[in-house]
C-alpha atoms as a PDB file:
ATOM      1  CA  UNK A   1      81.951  90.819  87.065  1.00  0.00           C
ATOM      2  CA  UNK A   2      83.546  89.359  90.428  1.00  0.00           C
ATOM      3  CA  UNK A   3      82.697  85.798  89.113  1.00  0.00           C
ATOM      4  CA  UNK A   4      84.773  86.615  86.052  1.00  0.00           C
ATOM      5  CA  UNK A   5      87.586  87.803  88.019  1.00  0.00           C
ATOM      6  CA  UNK A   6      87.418  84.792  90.719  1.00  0.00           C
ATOM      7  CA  UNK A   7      87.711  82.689  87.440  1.00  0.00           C
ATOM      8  CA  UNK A   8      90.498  85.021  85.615  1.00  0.00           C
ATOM      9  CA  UNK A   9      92.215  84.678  89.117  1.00  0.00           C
ATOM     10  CA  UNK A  10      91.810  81.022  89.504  1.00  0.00           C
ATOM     11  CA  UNK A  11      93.220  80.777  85.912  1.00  0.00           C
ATOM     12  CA  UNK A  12      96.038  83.188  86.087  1.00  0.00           C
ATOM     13  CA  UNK A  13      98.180  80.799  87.958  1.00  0.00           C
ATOM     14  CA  UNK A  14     101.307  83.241  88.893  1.00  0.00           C
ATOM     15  CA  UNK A  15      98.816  85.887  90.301  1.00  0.00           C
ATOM     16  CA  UNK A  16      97.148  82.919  92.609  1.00  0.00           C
ATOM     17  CA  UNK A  17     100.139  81.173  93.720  1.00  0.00           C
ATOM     18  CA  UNK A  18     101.425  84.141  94.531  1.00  0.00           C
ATOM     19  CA  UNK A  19      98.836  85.574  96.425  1.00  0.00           C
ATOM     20  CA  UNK A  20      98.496  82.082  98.309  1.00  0.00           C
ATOM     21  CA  UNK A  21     102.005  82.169  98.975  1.00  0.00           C
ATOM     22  CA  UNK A  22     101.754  86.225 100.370  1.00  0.00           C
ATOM     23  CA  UNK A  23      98.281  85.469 102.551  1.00  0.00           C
ATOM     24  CA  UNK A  24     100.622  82.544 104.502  1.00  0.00           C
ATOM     25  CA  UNK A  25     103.528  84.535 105.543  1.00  0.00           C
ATOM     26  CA  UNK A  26     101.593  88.296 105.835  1.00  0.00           C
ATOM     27  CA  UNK A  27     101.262  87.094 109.803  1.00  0.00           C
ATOM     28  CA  UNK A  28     105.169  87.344 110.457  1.00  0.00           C
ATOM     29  CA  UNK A  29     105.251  91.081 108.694  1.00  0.00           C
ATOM     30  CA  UNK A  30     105.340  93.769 111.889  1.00  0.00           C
ATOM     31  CA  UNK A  31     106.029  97.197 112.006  1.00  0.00           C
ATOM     32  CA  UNK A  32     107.066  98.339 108.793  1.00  0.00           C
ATOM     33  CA  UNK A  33     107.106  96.411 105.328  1.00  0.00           C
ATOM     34  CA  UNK A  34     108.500  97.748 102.263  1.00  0.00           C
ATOM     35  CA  UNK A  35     107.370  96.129  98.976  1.00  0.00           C
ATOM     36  CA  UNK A  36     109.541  97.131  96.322  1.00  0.00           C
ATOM     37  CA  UNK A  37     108.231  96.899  92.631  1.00  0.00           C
ATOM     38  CA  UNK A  38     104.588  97.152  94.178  1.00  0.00           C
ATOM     39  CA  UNK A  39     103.201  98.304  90.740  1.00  0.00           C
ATOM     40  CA  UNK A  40      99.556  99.364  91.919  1.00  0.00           C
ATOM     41  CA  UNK A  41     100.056  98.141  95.304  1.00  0.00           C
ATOM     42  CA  UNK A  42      97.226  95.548  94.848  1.00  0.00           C
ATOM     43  CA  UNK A  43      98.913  93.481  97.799  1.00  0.00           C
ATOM     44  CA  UNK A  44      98.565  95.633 100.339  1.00  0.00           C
ATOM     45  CA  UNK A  45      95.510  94.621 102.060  1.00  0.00           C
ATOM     46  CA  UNK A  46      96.663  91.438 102.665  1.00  0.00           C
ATOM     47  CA  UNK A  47      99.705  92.415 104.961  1.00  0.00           C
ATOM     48  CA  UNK A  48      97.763  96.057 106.014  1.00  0.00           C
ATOM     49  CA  UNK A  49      96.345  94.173 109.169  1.00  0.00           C
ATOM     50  CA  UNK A  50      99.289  92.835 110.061  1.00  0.00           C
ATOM     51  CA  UNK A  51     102.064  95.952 109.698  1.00  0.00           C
ATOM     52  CA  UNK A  52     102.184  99.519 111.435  1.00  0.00           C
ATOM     53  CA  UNK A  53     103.119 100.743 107.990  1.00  0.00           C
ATOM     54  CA  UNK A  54     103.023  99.994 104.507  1.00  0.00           C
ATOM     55  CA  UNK A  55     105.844 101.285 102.319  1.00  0.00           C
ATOM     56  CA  UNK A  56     105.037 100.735  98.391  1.00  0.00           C
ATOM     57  CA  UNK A  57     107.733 101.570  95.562  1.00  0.00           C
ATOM     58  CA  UNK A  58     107.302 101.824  92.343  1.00  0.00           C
ATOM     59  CA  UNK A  59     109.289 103.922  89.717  1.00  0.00           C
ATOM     60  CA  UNK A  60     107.539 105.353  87.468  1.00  0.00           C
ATOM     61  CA  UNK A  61     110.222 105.800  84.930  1.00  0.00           C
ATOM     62  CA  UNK A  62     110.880 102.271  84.887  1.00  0.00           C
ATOM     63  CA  UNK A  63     107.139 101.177  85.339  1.00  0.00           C
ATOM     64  CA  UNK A  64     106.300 102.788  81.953  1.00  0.00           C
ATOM     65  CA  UNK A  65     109.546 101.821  80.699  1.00  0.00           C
ATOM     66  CA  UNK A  66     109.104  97.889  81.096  1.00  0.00           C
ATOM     67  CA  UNK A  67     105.356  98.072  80.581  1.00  0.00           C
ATOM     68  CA  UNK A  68     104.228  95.282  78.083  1.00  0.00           C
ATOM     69  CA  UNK A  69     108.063  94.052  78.156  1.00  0.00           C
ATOM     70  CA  UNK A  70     107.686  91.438  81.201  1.00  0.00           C
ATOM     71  CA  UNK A  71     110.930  92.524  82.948  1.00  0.00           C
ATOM     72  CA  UNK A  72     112.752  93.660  79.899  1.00  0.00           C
ATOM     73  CA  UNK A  73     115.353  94.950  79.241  1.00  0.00           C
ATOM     74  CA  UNK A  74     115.949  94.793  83.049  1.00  0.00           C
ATOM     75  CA  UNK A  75     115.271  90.988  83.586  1.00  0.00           C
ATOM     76  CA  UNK A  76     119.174  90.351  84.404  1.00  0.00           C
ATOM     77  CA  UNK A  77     118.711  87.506  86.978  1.00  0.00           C
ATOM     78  CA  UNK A  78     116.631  84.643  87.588  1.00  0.00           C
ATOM     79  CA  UNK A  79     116.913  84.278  91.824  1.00  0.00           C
ATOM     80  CA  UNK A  80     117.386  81.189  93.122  1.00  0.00           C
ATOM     81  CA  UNK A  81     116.864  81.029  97.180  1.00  0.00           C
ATOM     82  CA  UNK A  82     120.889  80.620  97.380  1.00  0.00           C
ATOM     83  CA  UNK A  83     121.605  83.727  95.585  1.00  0.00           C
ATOM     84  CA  UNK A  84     118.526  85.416  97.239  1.00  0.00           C
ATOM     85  CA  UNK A  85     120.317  84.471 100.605  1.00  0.00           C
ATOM     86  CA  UNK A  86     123.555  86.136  99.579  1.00  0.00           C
ATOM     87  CA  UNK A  87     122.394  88.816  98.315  1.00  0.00           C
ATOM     88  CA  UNK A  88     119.961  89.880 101.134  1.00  0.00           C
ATOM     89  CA  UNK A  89     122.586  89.106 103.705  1.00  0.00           C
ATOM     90  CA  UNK A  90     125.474  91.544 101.758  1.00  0.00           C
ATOM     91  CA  UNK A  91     122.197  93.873 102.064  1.00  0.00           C
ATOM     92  CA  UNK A  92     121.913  93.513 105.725  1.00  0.00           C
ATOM     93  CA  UNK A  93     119.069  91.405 105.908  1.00  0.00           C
ATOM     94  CA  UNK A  94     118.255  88.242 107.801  1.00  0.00           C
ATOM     95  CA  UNK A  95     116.186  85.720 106.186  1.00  0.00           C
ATOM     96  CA  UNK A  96     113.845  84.510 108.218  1.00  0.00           C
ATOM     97  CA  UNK A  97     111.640  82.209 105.327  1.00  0.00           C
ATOM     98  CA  UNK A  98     111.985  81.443 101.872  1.00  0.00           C
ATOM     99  CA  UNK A  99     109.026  80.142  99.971  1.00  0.00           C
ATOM    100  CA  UNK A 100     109.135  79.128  96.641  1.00  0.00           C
ATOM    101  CA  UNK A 101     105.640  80.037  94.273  1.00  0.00           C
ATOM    102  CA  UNK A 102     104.819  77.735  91.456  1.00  0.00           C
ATOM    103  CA  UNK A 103     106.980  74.695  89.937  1.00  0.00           C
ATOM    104  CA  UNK A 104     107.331  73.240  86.878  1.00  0.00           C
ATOM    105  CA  UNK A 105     104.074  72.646  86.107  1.00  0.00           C
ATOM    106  CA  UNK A 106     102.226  75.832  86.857  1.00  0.00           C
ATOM    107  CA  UNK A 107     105.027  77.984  85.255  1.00  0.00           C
ATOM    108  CA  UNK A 108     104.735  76.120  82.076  1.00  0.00           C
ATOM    109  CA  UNK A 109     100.758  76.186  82.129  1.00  0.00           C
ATOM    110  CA  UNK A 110     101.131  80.106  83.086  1.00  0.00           C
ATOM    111  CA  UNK A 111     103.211  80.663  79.369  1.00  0.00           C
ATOM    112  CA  UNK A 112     100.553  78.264  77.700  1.00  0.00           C
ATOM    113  CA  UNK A 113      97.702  79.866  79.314  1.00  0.00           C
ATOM    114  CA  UNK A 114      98.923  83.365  78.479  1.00  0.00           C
ATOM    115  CA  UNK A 115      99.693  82.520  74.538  1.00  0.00           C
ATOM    116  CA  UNK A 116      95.924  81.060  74.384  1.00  0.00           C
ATOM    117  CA  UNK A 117      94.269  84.049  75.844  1.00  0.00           C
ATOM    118  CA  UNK A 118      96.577  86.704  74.857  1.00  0.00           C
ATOM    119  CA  UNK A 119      97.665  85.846  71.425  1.00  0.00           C
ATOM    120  CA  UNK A 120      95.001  83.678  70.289  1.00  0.00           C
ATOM    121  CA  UNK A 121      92.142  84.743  71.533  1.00  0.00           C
ATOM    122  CA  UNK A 122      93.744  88.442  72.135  1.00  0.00           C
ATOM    123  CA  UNK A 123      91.382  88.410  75.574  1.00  0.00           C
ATOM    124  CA  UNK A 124      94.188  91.328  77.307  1.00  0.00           C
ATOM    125  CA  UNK A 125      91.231  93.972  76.641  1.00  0.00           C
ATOM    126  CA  UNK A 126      88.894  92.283  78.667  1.00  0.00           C
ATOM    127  CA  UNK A 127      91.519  90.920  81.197  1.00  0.00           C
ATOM    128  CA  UNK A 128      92.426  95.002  81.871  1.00  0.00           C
ATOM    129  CA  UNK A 129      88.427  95.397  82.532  1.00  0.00           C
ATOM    130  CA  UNK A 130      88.776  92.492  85.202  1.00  0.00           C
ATOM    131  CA  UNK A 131      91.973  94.584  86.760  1.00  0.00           C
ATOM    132  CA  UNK A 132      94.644  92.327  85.360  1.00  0.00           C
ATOM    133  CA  UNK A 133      97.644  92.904  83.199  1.00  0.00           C
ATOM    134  CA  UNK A 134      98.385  96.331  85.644  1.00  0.00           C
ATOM    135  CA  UNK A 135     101.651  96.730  83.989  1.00  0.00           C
ATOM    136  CA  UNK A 136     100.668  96.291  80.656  1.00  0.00           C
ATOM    137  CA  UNK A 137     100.327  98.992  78.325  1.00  0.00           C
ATOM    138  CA  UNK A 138      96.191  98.699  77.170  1.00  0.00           C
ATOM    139  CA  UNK A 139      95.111  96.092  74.783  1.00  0.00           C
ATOM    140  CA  UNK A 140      94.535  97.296  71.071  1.00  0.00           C
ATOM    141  CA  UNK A 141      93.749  94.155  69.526  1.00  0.00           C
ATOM    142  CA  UNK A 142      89.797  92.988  69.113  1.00  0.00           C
ATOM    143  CA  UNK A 143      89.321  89.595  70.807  1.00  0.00           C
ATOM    144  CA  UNK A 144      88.797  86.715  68.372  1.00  0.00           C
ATOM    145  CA  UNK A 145      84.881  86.143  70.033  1.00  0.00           C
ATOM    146  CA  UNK A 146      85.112  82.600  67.343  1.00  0.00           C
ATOM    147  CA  UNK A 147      87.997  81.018  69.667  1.00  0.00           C
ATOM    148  CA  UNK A 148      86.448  81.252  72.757  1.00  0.00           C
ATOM    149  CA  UNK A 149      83.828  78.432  73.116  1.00  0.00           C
ATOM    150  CA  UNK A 150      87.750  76.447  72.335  1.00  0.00           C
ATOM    151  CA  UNK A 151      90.305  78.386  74.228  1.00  0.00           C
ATOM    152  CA  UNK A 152      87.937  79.024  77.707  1.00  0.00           C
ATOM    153  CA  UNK A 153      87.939  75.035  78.335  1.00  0.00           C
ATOM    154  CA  UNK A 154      91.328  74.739  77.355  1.00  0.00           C
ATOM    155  CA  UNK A 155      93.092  77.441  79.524  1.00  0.00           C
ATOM    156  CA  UNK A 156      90.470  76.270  82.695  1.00  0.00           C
ATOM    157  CA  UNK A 157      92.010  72.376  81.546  1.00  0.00           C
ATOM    158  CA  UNK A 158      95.331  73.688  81.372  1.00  0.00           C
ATOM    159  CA  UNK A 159      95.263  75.527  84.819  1.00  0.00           C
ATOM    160  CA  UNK A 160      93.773  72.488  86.520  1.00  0.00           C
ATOM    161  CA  UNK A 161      96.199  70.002  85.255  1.00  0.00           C
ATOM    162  CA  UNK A 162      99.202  72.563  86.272  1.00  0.00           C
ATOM    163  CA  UNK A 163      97.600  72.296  89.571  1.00  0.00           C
ATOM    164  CA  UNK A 164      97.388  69.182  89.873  1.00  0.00           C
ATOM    165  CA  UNK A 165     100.972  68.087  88.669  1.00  0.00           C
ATOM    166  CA  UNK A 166     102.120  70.693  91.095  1.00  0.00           C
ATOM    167  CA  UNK A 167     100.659  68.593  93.842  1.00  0.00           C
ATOM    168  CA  UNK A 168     101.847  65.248  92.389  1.00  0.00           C
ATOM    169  CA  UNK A 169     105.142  66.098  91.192  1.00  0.00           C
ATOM    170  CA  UNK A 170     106.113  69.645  92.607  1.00  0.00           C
ATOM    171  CA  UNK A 171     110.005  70.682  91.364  1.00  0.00           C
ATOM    172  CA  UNK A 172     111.863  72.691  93.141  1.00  0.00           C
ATOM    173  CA  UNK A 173     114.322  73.473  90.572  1.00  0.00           C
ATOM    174  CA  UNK A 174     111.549  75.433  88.368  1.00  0.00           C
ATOM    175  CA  UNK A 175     109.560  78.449  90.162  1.00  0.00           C
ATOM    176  CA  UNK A 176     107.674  81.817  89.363  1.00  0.00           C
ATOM    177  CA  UNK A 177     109.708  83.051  91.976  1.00  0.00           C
ATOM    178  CA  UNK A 178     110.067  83.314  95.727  1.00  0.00           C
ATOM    179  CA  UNK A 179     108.650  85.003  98.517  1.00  0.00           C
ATOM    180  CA  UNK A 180     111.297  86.142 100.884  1.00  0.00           C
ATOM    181  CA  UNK A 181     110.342  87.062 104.456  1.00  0.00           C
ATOM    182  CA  UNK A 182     113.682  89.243 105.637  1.00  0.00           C
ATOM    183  CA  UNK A 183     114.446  91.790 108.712  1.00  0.00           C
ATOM    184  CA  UNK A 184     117.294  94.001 108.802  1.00  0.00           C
ATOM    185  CA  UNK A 185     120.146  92.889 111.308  1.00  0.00           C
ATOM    186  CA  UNK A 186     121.593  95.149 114.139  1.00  0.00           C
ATOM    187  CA  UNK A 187     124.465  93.975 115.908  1.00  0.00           C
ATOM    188  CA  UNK A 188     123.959  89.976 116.961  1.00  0.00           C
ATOM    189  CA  UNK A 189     120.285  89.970 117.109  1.00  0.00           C
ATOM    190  CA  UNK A 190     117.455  91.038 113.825  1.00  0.00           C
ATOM    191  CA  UNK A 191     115.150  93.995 114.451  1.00  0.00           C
ATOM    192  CA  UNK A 192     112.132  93.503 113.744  1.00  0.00           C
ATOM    193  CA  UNK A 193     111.157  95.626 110.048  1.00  0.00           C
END
Protein backbone atom coordinates (compact mmCIF):
# COMPACT_ATOMS: atom_id res chain seq x y z
CA UNK A 1 0.00 0.00 0.00
CA UNK A 2 2.77 2.81 0.66
CA UNK A 3 4.31 1.90 -2.80
CA UNK A 4 0.92 2.68 -4.31
CA UNK A 5 0.66 5.88 -2.61
CA UNK A 6 4.50 6.96 -3.30
CA UNK A 7 3.35 6.29 -6.97
CA UNK A 8 -0.31 8.02 -6.66
CA UNK A 9 1.83 10.88 -5.06
CA UNK A 10 4.49 10.99 -7.63
CA UNK A 11 1.60 11.07 -10.20
CA UNK A 12 -0.70 13.52 -8.62
CA UNK A 13 1.40 16.40 -9.67
CA UNK A 14 -0.48 19.41 -7.65
CA UNK A 15 -0.27 17.32 -4.37
CA UNK A 16 3.76 16.87 -5.05
CA UNK A 17 4.63 20.21 -6.17
CA UNK A 18 2.95 21.41 -3.55
CA UNK A 19 4.29 19.52 -0.90
CA UNK A 20 7.89 20.20 -2.44
CA UNK A 21 7.15 23.70 -2.49
CA UNK A 22 5.73 23.56 1.57
CA UNK A 23 8.91 21.16 2.81
CA UNK A 24 11.32 24.31 1.36
CA UNK A 25 9.87 27.19 3.12
CA UNK A 26 8.41 25.12 6.52
CA UNK A 27 12.10 26.32 8.03
CA UNK A 28 11.11 30.17 8.05
CA UNK A 29 7.52 29.26 9.90
CA UNK A 30 8.12 30.20 13.92
CA UNK A 31 5.86 30.55 16.57
CA UNK A 32 2.52 30.28 15.37
CA UNK A 33 1.22 29.29 11.75
CA UNK A 34 -2.26 29.38 10.74
CA UNK A 35 -3.23 27.34 7.65
CA UNK A 36 -6.47 28.33 6.50
CA UNK A 37 -8.53 25.84 4.28
CA UNK A 38 -6.36 22.96 5.95
CA UNK A 39 -9.07 20.35 4.97
CA UNK A 40 -7.66 17.27 7.04
CA UNK A 41 -4.66 19.04 8.07
CA UNK A 42 -2.44 16.50 6.18
CA UNK A 43 0.37 19.30 6.10
CA UNK A 44 0.98 19.66 9.37
CA UNK A 45 3.85 17.52 10.07
CA UNK A 46 5.86 19.11 7.78
CA UNK A 47 5.88 22.66 9.49
CA UNK A 48 5.04 20.86 13.26
CA UNK A 49 8.92 20.83 13.91
CA UNK A 50 9.40 24.02 12.97
CA UNK A 51 6.30 26.17 14.78
CA UNK A 52 5.30 26.55 18.60
CA UNK A 53 1.78 26.09 17.34
CA UNK A 54 -0.22 24.85 14.66
CA UNK A 55 -3.51 26.59 13.93
CA UNK A 56 -5.71 24.51 11.24
CA UNK A 57 -9.14 25.95 9.78
CA UNK A 58 -11.45 24.39 8.09
CA UNK A 59 -15.28 25.12 7.85
CA UNK A 60 -17.19 22.56 7.86
CA UNK A 61 -20.17 24.12 6.28
CA UNK A 62 -18.25 25.07 3.40
CA UNK A 63 -16.00 21.85 3.37
CA UNK A 64 -19.13 19.72 2.70
CA UNK A 65 -20.52 22.40 0.71
CA UNK A 66 -17.66 22.51 -2.06
CA UNK A 67 -16.90 18.82 -1.68
CA UNK A 68 -16.59 17.16 -5.21
CA UNK A 69 -17.05 20.88 -6.69
CA UNK A 70 -13.15 21.85 -6.84
CA UNK A 71 -13.65 25.38 -5.40
CA UNK A 72 -17.13 25.90 -6.63
CA UNK A 73 -19.26 27.96 -6.40
CA UNK A 74 -16.64 29.87 -4.30
CA UNK A 75 -13.69 29.80 -6.85
CA UNK A 76 -14.02 33.78 -7.43
CA UNK A 77 -10.27 34.53 -8.03
CA UNK A 78 -7.38 33.09 -9.59
CA UNK A 79 -4.23 34.87 -7.35
CA UNK A 80 -1.56 36.07 -9.05
CA UNK A 81 1.61 37.02 -6.64
CA UNK A 82 0.67 40.88 -7.43
CA UNK A 83 -2.77 40.61 -6.19
CA UNK A 84 -1.60 38.16 -3.42
CA UNK A 85 0.79 41.10 -2.38
CA UNK A 86 -2.05 43.59 -2.17
CA UNK A 87 -4.21 41.81 -0.67
CA UNK A 88 -2.04 40.43 2.22
CA UNK A 89 -0.60 43.85 2.79
CA UNK A 90 -4.46 45.62 3.10
CA UNK A 91 -4.58 42.45 5.58
CA UNK A 92 -1.65 43.50 7.56
CA UNK A 93 0.72 41.12 6.44
CA UNK A 94 4.30 41.34 5.23
CA UNK A 95 5.38 39.09 2.58
CA UNK A 96 8.36 37.74 3.21
CA UNK A 97 8.45 34.90 -0.02
CA UNK A 98 6.34 34.08 -2.76
CA UNK A 99 6.77 30.78 -4.49
CA UNK A 100 4.98 29.82 -7.32
CA UNK A 101 3.89 25.64 -7.53
CA UNK A 102 3.57 24.11 -10.92
CA UNK A 103 3.64 25.89 -14.53
CA UNK A 104 2.23 25.29 -17.58
CA UNK A 105 3.13 22.04 -18.03
CA UNK A 106 2.32 20.27 -14.81
CA UNK A 107 -1.08 22.11 -14.51
CA UNK A 108 -2.11 20.90 -17.85
CA UNK A 109 -0.78 17.21 -17.19
CA UNK A 110 -2.64 17.51 -13.60
CA UNK A 111 -6.33 18.09 -15.72
CA UNK A 112 -5.16 15.26 -18.22
CA UNK A 113 -4.04 13.02 -15.57
CA UNK A 114 -7.20 13.52 -13.52
CA UNK A 115 -9.75 12.94 -16.68
CA UNK A 116 -7.70 9.52 -17.36
CA UNK A 117 -7.95 8.20 -13.90
CA UNK A 118 -11.06 9.74 -12.76
CA UNK A 119 -13.34 9.63 -15.67
CA UNK A 120 -11.93 6.97 -17.66
CA UNK A 121 -10.75 4.63 -15.65
CA UNK A 122 -13.13 5.98 -12.63
CA UNK A 123 -9.87 4.99 -10.23
CA UNK A 124 -11.36 7.93 -7.31
CA UNK A 125 -12.48 4.68 -5.21
CA UNK A 126 -9.21 3.38 -4.96
CA UNK A 127 -7.44 6.84 -4.88
CA UNK A 128 -9.77 7.53 -1.41
CA UNK A 129 -8.21 4.00 -0.12
CA UNK A 130 -4.63 5.54 -0.82
CA UNK A 131 -5.88 8.86 1.29
CA UNK A 132 -6.38 11.08 -1.71
CA UNK A 133 -9.27 13.06 -3.01
CA UNK A 134 -9.88 14.27 1.04
CA UNK A 135 -12.40 16.69 -0.13
CA UNK A 136 -14.18 14.65 -2.34
CA UNK A 137 -17.40 13.25 -1.59
CA UNK A 138 -16.66 9.03 -1.92
CA UNK A 139 -16.40 7.44 -5.24
CA UNK A 140 -19.60 5.48 -6.47
CA UNK A 141 -18.51 4.51 -9.74
CA UNK A 142 -16.77 0.80 -10.33
CA UNK A 143 -13.31 1.28 -11.89
CA UNK A 144 -13.10 0.22 -15.54
CA UNK A 145 -10.26 -2.79 -14.40
CA UNK A 146 -10.08 -3.17 -18.84
CA UNK A 147 -8.40 0.48 -19.09
CA UNK A 148 -5.83 0.10 -16.81
CA UNK A 149 -2.96 -1.94 -18.41
CA UNK A 150 -3.60 1.63 -21.01
CA UNK A 151 -4.30 4.49 -18.72
CA UNK A 152 -1.42 3.44 -15.77
CA UNK A 153 1.49 4.05 -18.51
CA UNK A 154 -0.16 6.89 -19.83
CA UNK A 155 -0.86 9.03 -16.66
CA UNK A 156 3.00 7.82 -15.27
CA UNK A 157 4.06 9.23 -19.24
CA UNK A 158 2.02 12.13 -18.81
CA UNK A 159 3.37 13.10 -15.27
CA UNK A 160 6.96 12.60 -16.40
CA UNK A 161 6.77 14.66 -19.46
CA UNK A 162 4.92 17.57 -17.28
CA UNK A 163 7.98 17.26 -15.26
CA UNK A 164 10.18 17.47 -17.48
CA UNK A 165 8.80 20.49 -19.59
CA UNK A 166 8.55 22.16 -16.25
CA UNK A 167 12.29 21.97 -16.01
CA UNK A 168 12.91 22.89 -19.69
CA UNK A 169 10.44 25.45 -20.23
CA UNK A 170 8.94 26.51 -16.74
CA UNK A 171 6.12 29.60 -17.25
CA UNK A 172 5.53 31.76 -14.88
CA UNK A 173 2.39 33.07 -16.18
CA UNK A 174 0.54 29.52 -15.58
CA UNK A 175 0.63 28.01 -11.84
CA UNK A 176 -1.39 25.64 -9.41
CA UNK A 177 -0.96 28.33 -7.16
CA UNK A 178 1.44 29.96 -4.74
CA UNK A 179 2.86 29.45 -1.52
CA UNK A 180 2.97 32.63 0.42
CA UNK A 181 5.27 32.91 3.44
CA UNK A 182 3.66 36.22 5.37
CA UNK A 183 4.03 37.76 9.12
CA UNK A 184 1.78 40.23 10.48
CA UNK A 185 3.31 43.88 10.71
CA UNK A 186 3.46 46.00 13.98
CA UNK A 187 4.49 49.41 13.72
CA UNK A 188 7.87 49.69 11.30
CA UNK A 189 9.20 46.32 11.92
CA UNK A 190 7.14 42.43 11.18
CA UNK A 191 6.54 40.22 14.21
CA UNK A 192 7.34 37.21 13.84
CA UNK A 193 3.72 34.80 13.41
Amino acid sequence: MRFLRGVSDWVDLQWSLLYRALEAVAPRAHGRLLDVGCGQKQFELIFRPHVDEYLGIEHQAIFEATAGLHEEPHDYFRFTPHGLRVLLSEAGLAIEHIEQVGSLWSLLAHKLNSYLAFRVARIGRTAQQLGKLGHEFPAQHRPRLWALPFIVPAIVGVAATARFMDRIFFDREEAFGFVVVARHKIGKGTQKA
